[in-house]
Protein backbone atom coordinates (compact mmCIF):
# COMPACT_ATOMS: atom_id res chain seq x y z
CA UNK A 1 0.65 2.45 -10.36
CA UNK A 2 -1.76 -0.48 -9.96
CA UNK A 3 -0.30 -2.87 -12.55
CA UNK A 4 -0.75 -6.97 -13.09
CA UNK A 5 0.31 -9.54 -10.93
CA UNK A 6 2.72 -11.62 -13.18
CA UNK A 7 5.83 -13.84 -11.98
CA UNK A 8 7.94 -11.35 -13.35
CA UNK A 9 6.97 -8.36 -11.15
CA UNK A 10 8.59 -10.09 -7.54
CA UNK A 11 6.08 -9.35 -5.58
CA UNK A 12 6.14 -7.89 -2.25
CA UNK A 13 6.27 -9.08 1.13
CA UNK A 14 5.14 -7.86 4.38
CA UNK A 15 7.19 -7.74 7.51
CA UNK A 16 6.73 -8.25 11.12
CA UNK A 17 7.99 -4.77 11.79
CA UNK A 18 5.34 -3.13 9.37
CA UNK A 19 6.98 -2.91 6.11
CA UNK A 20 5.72 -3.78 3.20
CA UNK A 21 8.81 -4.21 0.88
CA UNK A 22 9.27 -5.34 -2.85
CA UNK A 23 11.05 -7.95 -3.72
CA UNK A 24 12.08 -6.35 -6.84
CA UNK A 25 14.47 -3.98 -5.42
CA UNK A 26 14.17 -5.30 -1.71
CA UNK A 27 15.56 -1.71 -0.61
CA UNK A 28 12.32 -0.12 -1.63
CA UNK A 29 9.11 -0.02 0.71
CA UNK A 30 5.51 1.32 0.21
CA UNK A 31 4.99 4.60 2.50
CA UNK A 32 2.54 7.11 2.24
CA UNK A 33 3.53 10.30 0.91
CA UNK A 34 6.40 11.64 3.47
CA UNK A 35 5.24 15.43 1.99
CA UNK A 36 1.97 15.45 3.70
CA UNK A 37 1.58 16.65 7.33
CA UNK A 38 -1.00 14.10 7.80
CA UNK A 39 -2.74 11.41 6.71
CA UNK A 40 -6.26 11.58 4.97
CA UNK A 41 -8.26 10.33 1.75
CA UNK A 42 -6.51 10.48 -1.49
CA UNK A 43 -2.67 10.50 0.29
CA UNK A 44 -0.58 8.58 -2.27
CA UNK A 45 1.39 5.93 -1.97
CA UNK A 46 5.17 5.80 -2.98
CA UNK A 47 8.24 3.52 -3.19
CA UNK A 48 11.04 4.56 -1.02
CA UNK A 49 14.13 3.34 0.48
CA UNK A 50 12.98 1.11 3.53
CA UNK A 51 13.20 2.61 7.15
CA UNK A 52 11.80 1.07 9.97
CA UNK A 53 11.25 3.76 12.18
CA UNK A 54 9.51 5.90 9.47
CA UNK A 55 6.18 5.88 10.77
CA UNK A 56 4.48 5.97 7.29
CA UNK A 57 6.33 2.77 5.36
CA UNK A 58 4.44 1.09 8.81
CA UNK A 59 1.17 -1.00 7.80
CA UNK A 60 -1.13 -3.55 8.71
CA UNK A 61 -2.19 -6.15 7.05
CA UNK A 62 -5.65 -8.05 7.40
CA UNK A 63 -6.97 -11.08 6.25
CA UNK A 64 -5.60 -11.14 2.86
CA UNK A 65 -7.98 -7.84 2.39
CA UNK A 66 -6.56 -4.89 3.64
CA UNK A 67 -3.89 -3.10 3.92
CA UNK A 68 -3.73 0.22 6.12
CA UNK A 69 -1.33 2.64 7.64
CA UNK A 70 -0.40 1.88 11.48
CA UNK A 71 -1.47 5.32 12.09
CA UNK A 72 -4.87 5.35 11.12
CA UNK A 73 -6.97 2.14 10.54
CA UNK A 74 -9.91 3.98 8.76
CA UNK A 75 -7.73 4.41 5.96
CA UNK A 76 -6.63 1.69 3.82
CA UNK A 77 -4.44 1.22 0.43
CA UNK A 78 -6.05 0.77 -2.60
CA UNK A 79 -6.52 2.24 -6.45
CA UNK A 80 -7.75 5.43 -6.96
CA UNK A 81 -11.11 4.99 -9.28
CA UNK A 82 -14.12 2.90 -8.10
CA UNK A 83 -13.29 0.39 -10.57
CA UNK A 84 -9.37 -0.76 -11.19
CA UNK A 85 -7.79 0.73 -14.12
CA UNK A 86 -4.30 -1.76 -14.66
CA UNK A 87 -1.69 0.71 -15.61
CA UNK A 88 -3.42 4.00 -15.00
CA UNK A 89 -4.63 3.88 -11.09
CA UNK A 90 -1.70 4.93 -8.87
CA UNK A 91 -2.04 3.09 -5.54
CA UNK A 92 -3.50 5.78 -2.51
CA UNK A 93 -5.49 5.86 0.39
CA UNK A 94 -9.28 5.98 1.27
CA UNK A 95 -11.62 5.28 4.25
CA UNK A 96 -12.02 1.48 4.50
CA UNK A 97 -15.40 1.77 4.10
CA UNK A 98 -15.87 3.05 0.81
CA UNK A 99 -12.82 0.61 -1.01
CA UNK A 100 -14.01 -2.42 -3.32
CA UNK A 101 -15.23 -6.17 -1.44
CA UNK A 102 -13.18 -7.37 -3.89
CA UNK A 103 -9.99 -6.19 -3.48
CA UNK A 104 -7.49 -8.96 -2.20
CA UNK A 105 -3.78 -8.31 -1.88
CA UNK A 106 -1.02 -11.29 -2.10
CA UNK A 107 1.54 -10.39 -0.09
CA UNK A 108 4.73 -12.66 1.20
């Protein structure tokens, strides 16, 4: 879920090798859904245990802006409604051209 930046939540950082890990439980990594086939508008995004070679926990990250899967860069991560909802959005994928000017992410 999209929730508040506070200095209680620990963040996450992204890797060299892709990852984008939380510092809360540094075991855990964001990776698009593993059940899908493929990737595509609306796949979610989960927390699971951190594997390198799992081609969906591997993203890029770009200019502070965007974040999007290594296997498709017209897709990026962001909240599910036009506008965020703290609490309520879960984090997902859409095309990169249709996700907010405003979204930045801070990332380690």
């Amino acid at each position: 879920m999209l929730g508040d930046c506070t200095a209680d939540d620990g963040g996450w950082s992204f890797e060299e090798s892709g990852l984008v890990r939380s510092q809360l439980d540094n075991d855990f990594c964001l990776q698009a859904d593993y059940r899908l086939s493929s990737l595509g508008p609306g796949t979610p995004i989960r927390l699971m245990p951190c594997d390198s070679d799992e081609e969906l926990q591997l993203f890029v990250f770009v200019k502070g802006q965007v974040i999007r899967p290594v296997e498709d860069d017209g897709l990026c991560v962001t909240w599910r409604g036009v506008n965020a909802n703290i609490g309520n959005d879960p984090i997902l994928l859409k095309k990169c051209d249709e996700i907010s000017d405003e979204l930045e992410w801070k990332l380690q």
